[in-house]
N, C-alpha and C. Protein backbone atom coordinates (compact mmCIF):
# COMPACT_ATOMS: atom_id res chain seq x y z
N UNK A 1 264.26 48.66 -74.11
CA UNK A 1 264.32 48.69 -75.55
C UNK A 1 265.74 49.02 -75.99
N UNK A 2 266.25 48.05 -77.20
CA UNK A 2 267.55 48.42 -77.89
C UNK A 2 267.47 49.87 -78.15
N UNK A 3 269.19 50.44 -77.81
CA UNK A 3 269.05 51.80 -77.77
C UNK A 3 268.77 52.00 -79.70
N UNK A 4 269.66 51.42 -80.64
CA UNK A 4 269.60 50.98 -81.95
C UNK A 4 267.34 51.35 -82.42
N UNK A 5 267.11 50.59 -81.39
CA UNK A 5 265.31 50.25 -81.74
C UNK A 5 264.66 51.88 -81.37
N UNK A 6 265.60 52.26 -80.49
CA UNK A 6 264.81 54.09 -79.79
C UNK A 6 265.45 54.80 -81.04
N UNK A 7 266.36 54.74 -81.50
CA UNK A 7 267.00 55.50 -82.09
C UNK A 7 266.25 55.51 -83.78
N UNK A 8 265.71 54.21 -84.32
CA UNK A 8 265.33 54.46 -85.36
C UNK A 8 263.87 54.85 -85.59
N UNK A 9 263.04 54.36 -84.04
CA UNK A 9 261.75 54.90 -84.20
C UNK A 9 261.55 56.50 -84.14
N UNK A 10 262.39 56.75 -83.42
CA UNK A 10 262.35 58.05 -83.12
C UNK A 10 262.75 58.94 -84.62
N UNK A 11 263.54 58.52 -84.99
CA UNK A 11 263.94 58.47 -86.52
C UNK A 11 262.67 59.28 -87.59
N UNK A 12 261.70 57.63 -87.57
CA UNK A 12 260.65 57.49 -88.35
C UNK A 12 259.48 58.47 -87.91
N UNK A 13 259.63 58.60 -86.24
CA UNK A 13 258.55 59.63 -85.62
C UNK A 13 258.54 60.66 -86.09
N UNK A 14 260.13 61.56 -85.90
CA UNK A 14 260.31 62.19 -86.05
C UNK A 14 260.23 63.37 -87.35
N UNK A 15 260.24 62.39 -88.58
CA UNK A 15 260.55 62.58 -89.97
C UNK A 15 258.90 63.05 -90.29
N UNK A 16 257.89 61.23 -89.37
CA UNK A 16 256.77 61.32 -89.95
C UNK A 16 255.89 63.02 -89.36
N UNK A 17 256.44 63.20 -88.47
CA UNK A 17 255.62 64.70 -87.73
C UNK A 17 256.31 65.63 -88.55
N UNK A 18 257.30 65.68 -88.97
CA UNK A 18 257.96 66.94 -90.08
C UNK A 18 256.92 67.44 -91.18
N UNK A 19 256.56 65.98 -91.46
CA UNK A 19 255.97 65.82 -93.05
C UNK A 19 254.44 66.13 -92.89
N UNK A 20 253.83 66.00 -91.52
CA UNK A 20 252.54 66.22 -91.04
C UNK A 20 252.66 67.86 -90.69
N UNK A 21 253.45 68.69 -90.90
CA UNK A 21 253.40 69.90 -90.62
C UNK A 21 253.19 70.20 -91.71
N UNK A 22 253.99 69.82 -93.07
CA UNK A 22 254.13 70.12 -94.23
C UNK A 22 252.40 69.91 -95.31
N UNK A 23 251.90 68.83 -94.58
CA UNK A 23 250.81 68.16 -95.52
C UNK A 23 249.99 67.42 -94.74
N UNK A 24 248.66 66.98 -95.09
CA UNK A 24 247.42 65.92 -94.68
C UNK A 24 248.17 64.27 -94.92
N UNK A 25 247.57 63.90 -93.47
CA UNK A 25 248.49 62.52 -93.90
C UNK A 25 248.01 61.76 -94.70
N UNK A 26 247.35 62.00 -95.57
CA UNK A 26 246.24 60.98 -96.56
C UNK A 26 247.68 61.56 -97.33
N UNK A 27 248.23 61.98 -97.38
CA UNK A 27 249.25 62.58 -98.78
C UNK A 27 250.72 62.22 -98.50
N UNK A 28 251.06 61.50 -96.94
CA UNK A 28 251.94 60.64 -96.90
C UNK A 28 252.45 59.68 -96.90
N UNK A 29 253.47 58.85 -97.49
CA UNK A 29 253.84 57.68 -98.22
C UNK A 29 254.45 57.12 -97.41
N UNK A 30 254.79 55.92 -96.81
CA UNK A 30 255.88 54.90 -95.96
C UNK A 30 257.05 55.04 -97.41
N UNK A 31 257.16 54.87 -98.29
CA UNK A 31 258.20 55.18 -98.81
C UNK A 31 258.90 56.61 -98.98
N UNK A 32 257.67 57.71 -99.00
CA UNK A 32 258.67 58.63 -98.49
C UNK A 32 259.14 59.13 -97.19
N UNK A 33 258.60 58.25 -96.06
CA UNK A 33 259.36 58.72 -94.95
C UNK A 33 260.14 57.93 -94.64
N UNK A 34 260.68 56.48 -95.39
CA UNK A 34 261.87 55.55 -95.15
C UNK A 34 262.73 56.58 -96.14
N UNK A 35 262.63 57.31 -96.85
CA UNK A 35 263.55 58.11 -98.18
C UNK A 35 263.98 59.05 -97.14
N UNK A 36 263.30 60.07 -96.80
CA UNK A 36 263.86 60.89 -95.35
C UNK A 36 264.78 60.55 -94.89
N UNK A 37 263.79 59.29 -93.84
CA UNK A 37 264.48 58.97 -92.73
C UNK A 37 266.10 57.82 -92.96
N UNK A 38 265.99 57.99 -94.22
CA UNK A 38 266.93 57.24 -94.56
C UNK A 38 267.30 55.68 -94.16
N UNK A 39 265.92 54.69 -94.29
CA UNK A 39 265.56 53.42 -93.38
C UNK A 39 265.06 52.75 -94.84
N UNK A 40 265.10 51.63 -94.68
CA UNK A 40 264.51 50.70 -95.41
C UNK A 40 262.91 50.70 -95.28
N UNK A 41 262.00 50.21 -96.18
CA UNK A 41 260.62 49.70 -96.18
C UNK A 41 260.44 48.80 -95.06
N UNK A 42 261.23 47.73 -95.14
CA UNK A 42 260.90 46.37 -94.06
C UNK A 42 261.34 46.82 -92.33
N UNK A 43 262.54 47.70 -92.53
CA UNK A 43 262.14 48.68 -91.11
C UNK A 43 261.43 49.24 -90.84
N UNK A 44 260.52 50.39 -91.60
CA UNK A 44 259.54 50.82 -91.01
C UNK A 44 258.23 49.90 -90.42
N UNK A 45 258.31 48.72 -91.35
CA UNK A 45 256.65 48.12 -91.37
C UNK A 45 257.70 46.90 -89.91
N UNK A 46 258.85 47.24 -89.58
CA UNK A 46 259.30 46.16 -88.13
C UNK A 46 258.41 46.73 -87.31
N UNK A 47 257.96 47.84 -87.28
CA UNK A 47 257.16 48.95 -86.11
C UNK A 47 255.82 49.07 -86.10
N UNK A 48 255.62 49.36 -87.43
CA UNK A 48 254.21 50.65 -88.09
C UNK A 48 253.86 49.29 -89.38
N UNK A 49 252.26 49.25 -89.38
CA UNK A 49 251.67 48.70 -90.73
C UNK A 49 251.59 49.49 -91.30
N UNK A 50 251.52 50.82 -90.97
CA UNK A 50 251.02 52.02 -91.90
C UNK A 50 251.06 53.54 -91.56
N UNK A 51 251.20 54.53 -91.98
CA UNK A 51 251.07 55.98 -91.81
C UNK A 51 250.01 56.42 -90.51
N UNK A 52 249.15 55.45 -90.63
CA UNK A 52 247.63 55.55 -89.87
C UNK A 52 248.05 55.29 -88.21
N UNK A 53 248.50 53.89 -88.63
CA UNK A 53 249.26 52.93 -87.35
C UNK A 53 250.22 53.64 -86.64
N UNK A 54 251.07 54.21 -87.42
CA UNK A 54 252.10 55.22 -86.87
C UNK A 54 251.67 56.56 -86.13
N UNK A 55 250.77 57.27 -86.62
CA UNK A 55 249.90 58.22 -86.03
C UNK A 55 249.10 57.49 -84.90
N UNK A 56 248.70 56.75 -85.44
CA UNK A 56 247.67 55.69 -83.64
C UNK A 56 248.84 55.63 -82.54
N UNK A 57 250.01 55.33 -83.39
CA UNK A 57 250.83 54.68 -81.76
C UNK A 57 252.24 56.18 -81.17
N UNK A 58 251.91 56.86 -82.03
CA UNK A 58 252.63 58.29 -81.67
C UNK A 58 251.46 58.64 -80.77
N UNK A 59 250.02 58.86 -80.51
CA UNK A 59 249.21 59.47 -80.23
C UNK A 59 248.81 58.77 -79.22
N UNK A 60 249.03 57.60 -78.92
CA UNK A 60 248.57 56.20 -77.47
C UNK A 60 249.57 56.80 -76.89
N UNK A 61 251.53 56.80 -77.36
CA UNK A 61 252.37 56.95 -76.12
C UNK A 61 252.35 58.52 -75.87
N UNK A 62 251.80 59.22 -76.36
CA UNK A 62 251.45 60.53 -75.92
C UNK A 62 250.38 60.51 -74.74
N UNK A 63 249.56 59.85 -75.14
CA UNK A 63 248.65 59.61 -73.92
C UNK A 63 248.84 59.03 -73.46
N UNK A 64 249.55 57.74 -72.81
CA UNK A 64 250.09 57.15 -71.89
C UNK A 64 251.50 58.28 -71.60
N UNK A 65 252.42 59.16 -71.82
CA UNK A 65 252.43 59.89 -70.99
C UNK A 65 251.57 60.73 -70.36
N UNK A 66 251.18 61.25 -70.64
CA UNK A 66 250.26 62.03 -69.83
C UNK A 66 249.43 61.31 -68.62
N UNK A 67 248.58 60.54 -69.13
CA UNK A 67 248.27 59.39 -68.10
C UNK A 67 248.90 58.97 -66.74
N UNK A 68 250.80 59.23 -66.90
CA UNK A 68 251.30 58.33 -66.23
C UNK A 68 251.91 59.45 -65.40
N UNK A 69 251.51 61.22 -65.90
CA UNK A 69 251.91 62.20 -65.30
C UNK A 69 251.61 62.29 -63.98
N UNK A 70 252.76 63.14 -62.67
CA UNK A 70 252.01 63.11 -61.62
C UNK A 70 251.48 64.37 -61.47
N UNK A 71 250.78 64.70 -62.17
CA UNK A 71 249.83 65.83 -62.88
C UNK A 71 248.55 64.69 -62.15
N UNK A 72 248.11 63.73 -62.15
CA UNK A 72 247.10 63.42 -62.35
C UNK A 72 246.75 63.22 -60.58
N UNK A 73 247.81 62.77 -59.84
CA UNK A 73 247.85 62.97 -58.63
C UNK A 73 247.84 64.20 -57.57
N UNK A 74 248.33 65.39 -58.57
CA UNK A 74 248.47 66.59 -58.10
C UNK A 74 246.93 67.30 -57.82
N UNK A 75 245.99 66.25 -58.26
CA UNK A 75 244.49 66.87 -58.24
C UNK A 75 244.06 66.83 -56.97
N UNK A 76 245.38 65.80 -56.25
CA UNK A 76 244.61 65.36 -54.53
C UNK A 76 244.98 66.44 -53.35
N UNK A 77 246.16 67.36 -54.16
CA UNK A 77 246.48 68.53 -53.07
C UNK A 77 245.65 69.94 -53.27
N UNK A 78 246.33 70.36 -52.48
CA UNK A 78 245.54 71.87 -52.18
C UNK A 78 245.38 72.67 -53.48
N UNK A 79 246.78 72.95 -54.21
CA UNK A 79 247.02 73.59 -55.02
C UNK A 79 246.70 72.96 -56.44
N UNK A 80 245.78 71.88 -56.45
CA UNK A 80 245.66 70.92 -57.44
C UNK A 80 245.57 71.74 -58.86
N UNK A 81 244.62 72.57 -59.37
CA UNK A 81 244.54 73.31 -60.61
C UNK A 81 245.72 73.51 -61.50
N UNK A 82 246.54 74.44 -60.20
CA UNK A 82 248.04 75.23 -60.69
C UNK A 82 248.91 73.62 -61.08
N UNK A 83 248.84 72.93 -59.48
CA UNK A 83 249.86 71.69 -59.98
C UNK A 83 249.64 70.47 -61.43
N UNK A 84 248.18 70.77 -61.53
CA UNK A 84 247.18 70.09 -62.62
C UNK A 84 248.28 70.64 -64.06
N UNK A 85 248.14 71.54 -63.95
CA UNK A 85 248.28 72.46 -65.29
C UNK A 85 249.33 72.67 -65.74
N UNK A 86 250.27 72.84 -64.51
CA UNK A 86 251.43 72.95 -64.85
C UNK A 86 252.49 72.05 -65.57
N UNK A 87 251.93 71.14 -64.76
CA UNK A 87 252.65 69.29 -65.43
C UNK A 87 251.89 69.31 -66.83
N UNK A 88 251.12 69.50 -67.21
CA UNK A 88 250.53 68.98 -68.61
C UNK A 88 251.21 70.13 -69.25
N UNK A 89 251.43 71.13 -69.31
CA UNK A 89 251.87 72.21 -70.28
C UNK A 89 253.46 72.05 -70.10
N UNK A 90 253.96 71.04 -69.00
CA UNK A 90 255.39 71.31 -69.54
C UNK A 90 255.35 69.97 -70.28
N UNK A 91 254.58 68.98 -69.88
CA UNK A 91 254.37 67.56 -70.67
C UNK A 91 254.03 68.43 -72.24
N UNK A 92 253.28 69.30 -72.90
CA UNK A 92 252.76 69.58 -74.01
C UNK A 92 254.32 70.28 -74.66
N UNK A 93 255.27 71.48 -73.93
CA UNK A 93 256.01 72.00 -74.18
C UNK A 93 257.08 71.45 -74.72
N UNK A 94 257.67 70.25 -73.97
CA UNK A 94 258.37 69.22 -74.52
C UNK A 94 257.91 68.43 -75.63
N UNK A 95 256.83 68.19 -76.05
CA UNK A 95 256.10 67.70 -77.33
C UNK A 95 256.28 68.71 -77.94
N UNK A 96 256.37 69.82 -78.27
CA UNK A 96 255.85 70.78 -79.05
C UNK A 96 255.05 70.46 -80.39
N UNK A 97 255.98 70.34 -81.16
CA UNK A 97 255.99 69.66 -82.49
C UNK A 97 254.12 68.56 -82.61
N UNK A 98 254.66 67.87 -81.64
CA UNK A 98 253.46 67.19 -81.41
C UNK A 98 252.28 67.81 -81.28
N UNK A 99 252.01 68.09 -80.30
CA UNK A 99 251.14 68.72 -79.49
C UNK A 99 250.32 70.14 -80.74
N UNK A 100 251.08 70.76 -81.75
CA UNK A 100 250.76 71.71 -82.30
C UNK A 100 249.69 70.89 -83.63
N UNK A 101 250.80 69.69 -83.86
CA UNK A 101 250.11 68.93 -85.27
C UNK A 101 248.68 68.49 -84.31
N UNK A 102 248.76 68.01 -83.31
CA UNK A 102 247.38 67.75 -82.58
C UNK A 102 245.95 68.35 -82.61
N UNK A 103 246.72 69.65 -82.30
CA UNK A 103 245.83 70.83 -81.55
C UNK A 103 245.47 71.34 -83.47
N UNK A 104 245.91 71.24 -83.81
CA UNK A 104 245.84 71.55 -85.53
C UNK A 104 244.77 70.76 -86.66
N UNK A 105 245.16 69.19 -85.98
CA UNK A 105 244.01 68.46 -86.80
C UNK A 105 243.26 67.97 -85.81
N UNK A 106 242.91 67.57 -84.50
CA UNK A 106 241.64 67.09 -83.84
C UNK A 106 241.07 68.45 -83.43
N UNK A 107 239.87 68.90 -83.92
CA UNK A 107 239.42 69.87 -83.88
C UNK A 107 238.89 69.79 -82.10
N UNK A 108 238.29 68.59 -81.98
CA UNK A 108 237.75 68.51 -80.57
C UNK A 108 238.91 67.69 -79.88
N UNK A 109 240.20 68.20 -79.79
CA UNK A 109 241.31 67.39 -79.02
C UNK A 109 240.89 66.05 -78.29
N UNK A 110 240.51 65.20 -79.21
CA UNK A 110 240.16 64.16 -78.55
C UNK A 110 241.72 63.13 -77.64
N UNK A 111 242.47 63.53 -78.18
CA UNK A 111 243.24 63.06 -77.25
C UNK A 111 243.64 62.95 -75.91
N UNK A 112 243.32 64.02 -75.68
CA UNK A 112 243.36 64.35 -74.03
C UNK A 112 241.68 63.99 -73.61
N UNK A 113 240.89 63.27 -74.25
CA UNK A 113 239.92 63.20 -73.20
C UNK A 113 239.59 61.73 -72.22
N UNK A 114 240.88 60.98 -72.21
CA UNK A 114 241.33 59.89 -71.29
C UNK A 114 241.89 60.76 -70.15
N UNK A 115 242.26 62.16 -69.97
CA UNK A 115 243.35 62.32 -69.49
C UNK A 115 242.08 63.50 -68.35
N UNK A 116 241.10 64.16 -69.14
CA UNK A 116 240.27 64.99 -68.82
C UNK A 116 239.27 64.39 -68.06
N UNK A 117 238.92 63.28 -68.34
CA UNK A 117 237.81 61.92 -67.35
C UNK A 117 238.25 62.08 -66.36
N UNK A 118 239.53 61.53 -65.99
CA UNK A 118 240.14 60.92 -65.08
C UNK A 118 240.49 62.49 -64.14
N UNK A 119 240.32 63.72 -64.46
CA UNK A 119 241.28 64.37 -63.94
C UNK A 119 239.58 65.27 -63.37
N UNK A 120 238.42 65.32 -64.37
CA UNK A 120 237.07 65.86 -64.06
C UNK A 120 236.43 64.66 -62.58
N UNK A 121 236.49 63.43 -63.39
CA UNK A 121 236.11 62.59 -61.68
C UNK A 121 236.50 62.50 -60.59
N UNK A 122 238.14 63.23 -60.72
CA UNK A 122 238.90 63.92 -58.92
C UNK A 122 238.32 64.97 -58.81
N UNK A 123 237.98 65.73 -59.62
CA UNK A 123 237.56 67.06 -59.13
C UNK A 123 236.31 66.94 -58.85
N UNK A 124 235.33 66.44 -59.45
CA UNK A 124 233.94 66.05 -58.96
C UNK A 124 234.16 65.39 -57.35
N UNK A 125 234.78 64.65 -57.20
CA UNK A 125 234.92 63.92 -56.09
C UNK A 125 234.89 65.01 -54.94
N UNK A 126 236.64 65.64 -55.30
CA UNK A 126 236.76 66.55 -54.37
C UNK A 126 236.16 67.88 -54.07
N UNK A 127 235.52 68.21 -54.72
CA UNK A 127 234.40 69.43 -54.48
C UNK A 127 233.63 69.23 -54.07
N UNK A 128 232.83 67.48 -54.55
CA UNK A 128 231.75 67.36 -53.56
C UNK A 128 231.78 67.35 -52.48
N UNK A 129 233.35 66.70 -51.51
CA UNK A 129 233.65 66.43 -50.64
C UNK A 129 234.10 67.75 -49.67
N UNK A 130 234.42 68.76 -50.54
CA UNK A 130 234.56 70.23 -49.83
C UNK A 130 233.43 70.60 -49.43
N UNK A 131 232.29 70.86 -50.05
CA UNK A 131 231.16 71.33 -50.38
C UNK A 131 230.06 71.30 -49.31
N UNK A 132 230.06 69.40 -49.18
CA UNK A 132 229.08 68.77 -49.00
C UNK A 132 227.99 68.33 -49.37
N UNK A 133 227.17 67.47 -48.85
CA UNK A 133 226.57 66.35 -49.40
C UNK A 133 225.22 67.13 -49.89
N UNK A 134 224.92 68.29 -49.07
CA UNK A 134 223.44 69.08 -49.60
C UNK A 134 223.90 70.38 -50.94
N UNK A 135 225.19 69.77 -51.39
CA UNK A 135 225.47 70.79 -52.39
C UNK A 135 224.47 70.07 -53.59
N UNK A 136 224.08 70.92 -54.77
CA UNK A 136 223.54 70.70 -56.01
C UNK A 136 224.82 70.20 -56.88
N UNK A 137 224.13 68.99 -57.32
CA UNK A 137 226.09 68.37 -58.04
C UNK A 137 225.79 68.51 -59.53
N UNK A 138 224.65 68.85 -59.94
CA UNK A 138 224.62 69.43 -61.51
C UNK A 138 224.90 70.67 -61.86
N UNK A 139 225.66 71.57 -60.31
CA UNK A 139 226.18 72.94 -60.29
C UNK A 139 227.56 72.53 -60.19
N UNK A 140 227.98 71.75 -59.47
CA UNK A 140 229.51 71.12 -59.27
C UNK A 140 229.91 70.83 -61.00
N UNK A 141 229.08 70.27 -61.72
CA UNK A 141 229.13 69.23 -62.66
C UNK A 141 229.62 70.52 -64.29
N UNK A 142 228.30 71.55 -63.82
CA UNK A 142 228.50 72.55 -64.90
C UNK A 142 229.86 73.01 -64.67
N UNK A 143 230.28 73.42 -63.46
CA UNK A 143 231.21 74.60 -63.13
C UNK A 143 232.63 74.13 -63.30
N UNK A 144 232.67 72.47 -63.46
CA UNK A 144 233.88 71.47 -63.83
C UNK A 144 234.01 71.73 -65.48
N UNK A 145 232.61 71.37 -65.42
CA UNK A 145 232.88 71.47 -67.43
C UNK A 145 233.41 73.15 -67.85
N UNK A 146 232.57 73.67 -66.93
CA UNK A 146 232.97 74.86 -67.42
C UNK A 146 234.84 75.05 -67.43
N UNK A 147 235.16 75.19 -66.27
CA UNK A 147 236.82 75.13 -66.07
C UNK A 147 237.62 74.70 -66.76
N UNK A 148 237.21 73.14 -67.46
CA UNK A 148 238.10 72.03 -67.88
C UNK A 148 238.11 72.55 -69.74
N UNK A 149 236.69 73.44 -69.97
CA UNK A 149 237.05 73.94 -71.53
C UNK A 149 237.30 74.98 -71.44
N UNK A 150 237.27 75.82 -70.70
CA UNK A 150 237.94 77.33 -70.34
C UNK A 150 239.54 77.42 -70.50
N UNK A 151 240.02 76.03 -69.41
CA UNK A 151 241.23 75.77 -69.84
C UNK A 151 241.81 75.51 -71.53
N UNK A 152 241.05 74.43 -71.84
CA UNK A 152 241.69 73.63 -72.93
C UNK A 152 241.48 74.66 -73.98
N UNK A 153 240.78 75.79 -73.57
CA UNK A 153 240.85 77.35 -75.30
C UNK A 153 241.84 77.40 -74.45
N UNK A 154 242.57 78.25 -73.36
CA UNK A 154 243.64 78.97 -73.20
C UNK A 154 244.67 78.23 -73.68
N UNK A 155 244.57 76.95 -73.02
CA UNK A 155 245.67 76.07 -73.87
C UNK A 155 246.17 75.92 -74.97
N UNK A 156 244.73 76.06 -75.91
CA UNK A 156 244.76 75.95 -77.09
C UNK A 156 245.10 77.21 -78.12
N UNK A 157 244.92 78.31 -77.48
CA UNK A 157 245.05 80.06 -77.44
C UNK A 157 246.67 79.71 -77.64
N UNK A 158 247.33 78.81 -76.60
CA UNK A 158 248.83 79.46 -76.05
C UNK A 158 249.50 78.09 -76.68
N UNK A 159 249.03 77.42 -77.69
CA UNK A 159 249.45 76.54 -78.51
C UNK A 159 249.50 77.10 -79.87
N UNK A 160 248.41 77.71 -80.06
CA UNK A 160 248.48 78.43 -81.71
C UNK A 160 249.31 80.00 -81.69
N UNK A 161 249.68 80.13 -80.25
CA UNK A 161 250.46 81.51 -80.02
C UNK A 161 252.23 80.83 -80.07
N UNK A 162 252.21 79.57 -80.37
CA UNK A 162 253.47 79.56 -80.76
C UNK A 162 254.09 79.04 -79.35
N UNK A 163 253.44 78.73 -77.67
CA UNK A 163 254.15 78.60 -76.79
C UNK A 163 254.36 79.92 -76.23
N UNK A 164 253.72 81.01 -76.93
CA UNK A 164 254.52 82.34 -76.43
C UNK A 164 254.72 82.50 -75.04
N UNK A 165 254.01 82.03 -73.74
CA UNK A 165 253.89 82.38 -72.49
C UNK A 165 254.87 81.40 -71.78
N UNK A 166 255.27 81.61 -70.65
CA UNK A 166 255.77 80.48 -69.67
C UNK A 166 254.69 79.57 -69.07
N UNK A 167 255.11 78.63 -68.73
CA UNK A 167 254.30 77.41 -68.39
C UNK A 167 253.81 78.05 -67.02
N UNK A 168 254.54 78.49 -65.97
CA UNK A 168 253.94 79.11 -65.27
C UNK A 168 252.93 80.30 -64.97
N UNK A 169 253.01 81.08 -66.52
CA UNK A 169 252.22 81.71 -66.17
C UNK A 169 250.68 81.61 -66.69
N UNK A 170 250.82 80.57 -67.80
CA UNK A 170 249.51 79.88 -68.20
C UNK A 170 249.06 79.56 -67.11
N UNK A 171 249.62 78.42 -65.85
CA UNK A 171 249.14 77.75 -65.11
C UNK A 171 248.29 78.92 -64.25
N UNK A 172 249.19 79.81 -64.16
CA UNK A 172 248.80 80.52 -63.16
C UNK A 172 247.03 81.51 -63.82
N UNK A 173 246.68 81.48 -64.52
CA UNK A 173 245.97 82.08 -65.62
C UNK A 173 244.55 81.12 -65.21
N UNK A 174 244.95 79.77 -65.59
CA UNK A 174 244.07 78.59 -65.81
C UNK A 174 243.80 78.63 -64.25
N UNK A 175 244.54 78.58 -63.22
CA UNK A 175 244.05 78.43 -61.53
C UNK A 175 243.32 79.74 -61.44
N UNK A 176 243.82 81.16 -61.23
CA UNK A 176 243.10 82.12 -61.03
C UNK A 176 241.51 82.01 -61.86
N UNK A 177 241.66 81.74 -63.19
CA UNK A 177 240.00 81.80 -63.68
C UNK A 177 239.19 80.53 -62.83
N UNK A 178 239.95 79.25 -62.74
CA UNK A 178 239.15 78.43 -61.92
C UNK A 178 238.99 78.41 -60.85
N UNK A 179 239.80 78.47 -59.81
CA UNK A 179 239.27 79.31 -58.32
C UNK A 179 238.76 80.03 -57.78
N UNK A 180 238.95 81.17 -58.97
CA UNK A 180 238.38 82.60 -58.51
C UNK A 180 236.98 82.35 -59.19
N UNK A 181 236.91 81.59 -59.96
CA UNK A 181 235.58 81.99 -61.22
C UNK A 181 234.66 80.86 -60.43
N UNK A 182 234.65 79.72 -61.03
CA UNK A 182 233.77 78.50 -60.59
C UNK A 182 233.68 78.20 -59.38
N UNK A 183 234.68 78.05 -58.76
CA UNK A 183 234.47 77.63 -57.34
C UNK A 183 233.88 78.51 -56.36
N UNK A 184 234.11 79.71 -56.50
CA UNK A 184 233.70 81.39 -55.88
C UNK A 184 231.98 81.37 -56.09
N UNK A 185 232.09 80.82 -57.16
CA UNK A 185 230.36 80.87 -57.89
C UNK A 185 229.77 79.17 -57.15
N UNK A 186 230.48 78.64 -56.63
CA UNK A 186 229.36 77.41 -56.32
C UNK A 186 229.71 77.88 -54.50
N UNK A 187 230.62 78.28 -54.20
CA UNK A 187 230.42 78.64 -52.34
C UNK A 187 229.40 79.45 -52.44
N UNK A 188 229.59 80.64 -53.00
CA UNK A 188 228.36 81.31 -53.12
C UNK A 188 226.80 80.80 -53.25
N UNK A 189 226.92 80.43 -54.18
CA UNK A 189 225.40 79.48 -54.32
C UNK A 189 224.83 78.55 -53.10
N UNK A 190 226.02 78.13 -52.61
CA UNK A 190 225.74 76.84 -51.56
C UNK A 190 225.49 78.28 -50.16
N UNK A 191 226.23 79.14 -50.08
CA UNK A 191 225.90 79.98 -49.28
C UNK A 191 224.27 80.43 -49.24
N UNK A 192 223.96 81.13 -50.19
CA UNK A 192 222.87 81.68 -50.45
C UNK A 192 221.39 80.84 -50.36
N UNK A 193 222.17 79.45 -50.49
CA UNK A 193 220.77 78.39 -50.47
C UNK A 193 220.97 78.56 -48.61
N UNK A 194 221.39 78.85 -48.10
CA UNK A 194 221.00 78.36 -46.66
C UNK A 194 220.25 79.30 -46.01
């Protein structure tokens, strides 16, 4: 992409997330964020049909990063949780801005739940595969869901706290409750059934 073409979307992105801190986007205008951003009408609509469109395609390449994180691969090692977590909160940290207007208006963060499928069906996989085949997988199944929204409040805790914590030590927060908590609770169980 023309550096000219990065430079003015980013422009229009940029201006349009200012104004989404400020107000509901039903209350923002393509003419007042070409007035901002100091761009013409017929530039913005080169990109964006609309305020809506612009929010759809800020919110796709947000999720296609994430998607394309090797966060999503990190589910296949040992340390998968910590390495899980860590990549998405420095992926969120660098958004900030973003990530806050997100966590602010999708009440049920639907954005990340392309990102939560994909990252719950490795972990289903691989627990079953720790476990084994005479494990109960509607105990695997709870103890995933459980983890994966346990996380996304802390996340969401350490998003409305402003970022206050290090990325590492969230991560480290989100692995200890899920290792120690869920997984501790299904060896056990699988223990006790024998």
């Amino acid at each position: 992409m023309d550096r000219r073409v990065q430079y003015t979307k980013k422009i229009i992105v940029d201006t349009f997330l200012s104004l989404l801190e400020e107000k509901e986007i039903s209350k923002i205008t393509v003419t007042e964020i070409c007035k901002i951003a100091d761009i013409n009408r017929a530039t913005f609509y080169r990109y964006y049909l609309d305020v809506y469109d612009l929010k759809d395609k800020i919110e796709e390449d947000f999720r296609k990063e994430l998607m394309n994180s090797p966060a999503i691969d990190a589910l296949d090692e040992q340390e998968s949780v910590y390495a899980f977590s860590k990549e998405i909160l420095t992926i969120f940290e660098k958004n900030k801005k973003l990530v806050k207007i997100l966590f602010n208006t999708n009440h049920n963060i639907y954005f990340l739940n392309e990102v939560l499928e994909l990252a719950y069906e490795k972990c289903l996989d691989k627990w079953s595969k720790e476990l084994g085949i005479d494990t109960d997988m509607e105990e695997v199944e709870h103890s995933i869901i459980f983890i994966f929204n346990g996380a996304l409040g802390i996340v969401n805790y350490w998003v409305k706290n402003d970022f206050d914590k290090d990325i590492e030590e969230i991560a480290d927060i989100i692995q200890k409750l899920s290792l120690d908590g869920a997984r501790k609770y299904l060896l056990n169980r699988k223990k006790s059934s024998h």
